[in-house]
N, C-alpha and C. Protein backbone atom coordinates (compact mmCIF):
# COMPACT_ATOMS: atom_id res chain seq x y z
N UNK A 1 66.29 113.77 55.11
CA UNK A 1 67.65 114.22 54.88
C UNK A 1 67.77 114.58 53.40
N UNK A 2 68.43 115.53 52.82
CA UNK A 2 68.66 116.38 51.97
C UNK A 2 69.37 115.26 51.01
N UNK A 3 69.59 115.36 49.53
CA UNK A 3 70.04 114.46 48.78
C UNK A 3 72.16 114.59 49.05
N UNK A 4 71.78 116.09 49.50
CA UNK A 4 73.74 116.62 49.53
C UNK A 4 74.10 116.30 50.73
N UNK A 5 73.02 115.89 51.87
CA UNK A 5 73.52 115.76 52.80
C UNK A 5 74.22 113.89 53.27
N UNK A 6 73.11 113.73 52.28
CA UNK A 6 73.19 111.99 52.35
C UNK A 6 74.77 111.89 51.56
N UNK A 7 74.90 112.53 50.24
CA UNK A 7 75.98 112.59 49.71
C UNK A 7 77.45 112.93 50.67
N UNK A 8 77.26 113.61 51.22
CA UNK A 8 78.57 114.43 52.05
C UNK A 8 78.57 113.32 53.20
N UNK A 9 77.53 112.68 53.80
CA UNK A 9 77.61 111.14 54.93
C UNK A 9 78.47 110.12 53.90
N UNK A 10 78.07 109.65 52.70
CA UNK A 10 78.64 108.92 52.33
C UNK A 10 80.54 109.35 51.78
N UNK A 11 80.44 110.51 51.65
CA UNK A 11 82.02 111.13 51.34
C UNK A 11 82.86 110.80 52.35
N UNK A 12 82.27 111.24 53.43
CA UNK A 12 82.75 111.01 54.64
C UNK A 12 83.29 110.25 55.15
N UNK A 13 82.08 109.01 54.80
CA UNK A 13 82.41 107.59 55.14
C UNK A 13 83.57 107.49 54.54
N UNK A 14 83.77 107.91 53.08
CA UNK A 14 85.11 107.32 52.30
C UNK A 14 86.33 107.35 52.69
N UNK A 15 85.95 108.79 53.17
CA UNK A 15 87.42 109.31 53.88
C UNK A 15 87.88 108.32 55.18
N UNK A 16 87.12 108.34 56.13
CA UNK A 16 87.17 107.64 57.28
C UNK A 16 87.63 106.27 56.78
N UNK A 17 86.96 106.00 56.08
CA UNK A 17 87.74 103.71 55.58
C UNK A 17 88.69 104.34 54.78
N UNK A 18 89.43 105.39 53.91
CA UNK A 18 90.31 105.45 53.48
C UNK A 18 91.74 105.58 54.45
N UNK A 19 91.18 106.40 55.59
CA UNK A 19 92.29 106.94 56.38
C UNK A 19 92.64 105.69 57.69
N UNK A 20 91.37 104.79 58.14
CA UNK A 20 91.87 103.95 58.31
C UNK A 20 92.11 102.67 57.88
N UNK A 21 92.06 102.61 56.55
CA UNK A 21 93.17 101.23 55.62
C UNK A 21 94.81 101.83 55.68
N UNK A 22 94.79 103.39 55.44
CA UNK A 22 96.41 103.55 55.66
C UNK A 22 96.43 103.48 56.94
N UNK A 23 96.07 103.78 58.22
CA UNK A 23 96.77 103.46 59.07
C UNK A 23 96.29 102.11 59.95
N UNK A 24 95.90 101.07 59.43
CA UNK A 24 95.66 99.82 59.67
C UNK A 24 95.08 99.92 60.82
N UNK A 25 93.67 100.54 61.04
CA UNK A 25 92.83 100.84 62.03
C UNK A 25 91.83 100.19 60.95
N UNK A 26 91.19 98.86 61.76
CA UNK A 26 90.18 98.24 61.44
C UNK A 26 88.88 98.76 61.63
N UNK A 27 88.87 99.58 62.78
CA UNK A 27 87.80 100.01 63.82
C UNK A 27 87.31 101.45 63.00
N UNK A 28 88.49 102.32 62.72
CA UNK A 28 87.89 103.69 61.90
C UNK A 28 87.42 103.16 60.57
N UNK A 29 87.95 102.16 60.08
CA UNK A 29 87.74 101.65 58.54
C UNK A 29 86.23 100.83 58.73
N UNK A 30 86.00 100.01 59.72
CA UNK A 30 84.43 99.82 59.53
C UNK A 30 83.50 100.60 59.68
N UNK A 31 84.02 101.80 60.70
CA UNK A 31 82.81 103.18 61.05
C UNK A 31 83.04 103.25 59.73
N UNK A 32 84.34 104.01 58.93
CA UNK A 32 83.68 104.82 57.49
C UNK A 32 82.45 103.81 56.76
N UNK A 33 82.70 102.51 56.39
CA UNK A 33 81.60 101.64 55.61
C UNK A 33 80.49 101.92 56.23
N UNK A 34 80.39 101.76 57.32
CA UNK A 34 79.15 102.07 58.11
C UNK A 34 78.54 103.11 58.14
N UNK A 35 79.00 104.55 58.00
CA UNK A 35 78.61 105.77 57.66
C UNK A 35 78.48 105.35 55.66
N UNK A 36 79.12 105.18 54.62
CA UNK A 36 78.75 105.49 53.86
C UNK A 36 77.35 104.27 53.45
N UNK A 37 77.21 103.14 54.47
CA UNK A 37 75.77 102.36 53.98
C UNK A 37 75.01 103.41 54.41
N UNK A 38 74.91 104.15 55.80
CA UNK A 38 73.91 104.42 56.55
C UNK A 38 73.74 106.45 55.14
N UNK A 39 74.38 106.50 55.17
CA UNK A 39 74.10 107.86 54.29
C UNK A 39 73.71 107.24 52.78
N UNK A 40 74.06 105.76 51.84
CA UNK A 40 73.36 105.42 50.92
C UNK A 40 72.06 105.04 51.02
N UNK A 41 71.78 104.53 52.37
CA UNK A 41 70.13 104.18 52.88
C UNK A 41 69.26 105.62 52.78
N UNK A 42 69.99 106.48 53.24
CA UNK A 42 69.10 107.79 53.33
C UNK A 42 68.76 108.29 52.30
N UNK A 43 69.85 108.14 50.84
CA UNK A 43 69.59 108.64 49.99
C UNK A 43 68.20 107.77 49.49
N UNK A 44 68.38 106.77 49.31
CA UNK A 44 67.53 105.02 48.69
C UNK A 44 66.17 105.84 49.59
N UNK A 45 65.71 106.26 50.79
CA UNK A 45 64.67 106.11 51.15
C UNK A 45 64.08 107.25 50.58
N UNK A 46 65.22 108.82 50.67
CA UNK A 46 64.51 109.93 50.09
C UNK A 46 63.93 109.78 48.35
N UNK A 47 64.87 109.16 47.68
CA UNK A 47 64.48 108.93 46.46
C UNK A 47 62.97 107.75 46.45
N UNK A 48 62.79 106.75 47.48
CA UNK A 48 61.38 106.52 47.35
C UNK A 48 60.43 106.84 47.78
N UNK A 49 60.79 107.42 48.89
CA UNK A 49 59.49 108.79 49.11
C UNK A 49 59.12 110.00 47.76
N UNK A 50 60.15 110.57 47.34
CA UNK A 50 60.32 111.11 46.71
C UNK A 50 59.14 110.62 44.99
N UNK A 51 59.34 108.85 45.26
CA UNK A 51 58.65 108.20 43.77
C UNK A 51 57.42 107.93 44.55
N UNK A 52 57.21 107.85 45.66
CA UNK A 52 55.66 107.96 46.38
C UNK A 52 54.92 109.07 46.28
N UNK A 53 55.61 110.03 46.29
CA UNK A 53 54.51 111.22 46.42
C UNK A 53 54.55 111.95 44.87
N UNK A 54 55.34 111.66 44.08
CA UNK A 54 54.93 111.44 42.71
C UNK A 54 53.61 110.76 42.34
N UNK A 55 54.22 109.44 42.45
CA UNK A 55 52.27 108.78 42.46
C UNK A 55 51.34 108.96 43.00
N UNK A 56 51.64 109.82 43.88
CA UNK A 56 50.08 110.27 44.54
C UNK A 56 49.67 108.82 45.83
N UNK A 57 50.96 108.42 46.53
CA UNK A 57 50.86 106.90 47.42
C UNK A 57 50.51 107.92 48.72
């Protein structure tokens, strides 16, 4: 996954836990957290692949 794409999962997420803390939807507000871990993981893995194939791993 692309570094903008991981970025725009985690935006996403924000929006989603933002929109449901205002409307006191527990359920949309844990999907957004859950989308913005799962799009910070993607970024975390591309950036160590990324320091693997630098070193020549």
């Amino acid at each position: 996954m692309s570094k903008a794409k991981s970025k725009a999962k985690q935006m996403k997420g924000k929006m989603k836990e933002a929109t449901g803390k205002a409307m006191d939807d527990k359920s949309m507000e844990g999907e957004g957290r859950g989308e913005q871990m799962a799009g910070k993981a993607e970024e975390l893995k591309d950036r160590a692949a990324g320091h693997m194939k630098q070193s020549g791993r």
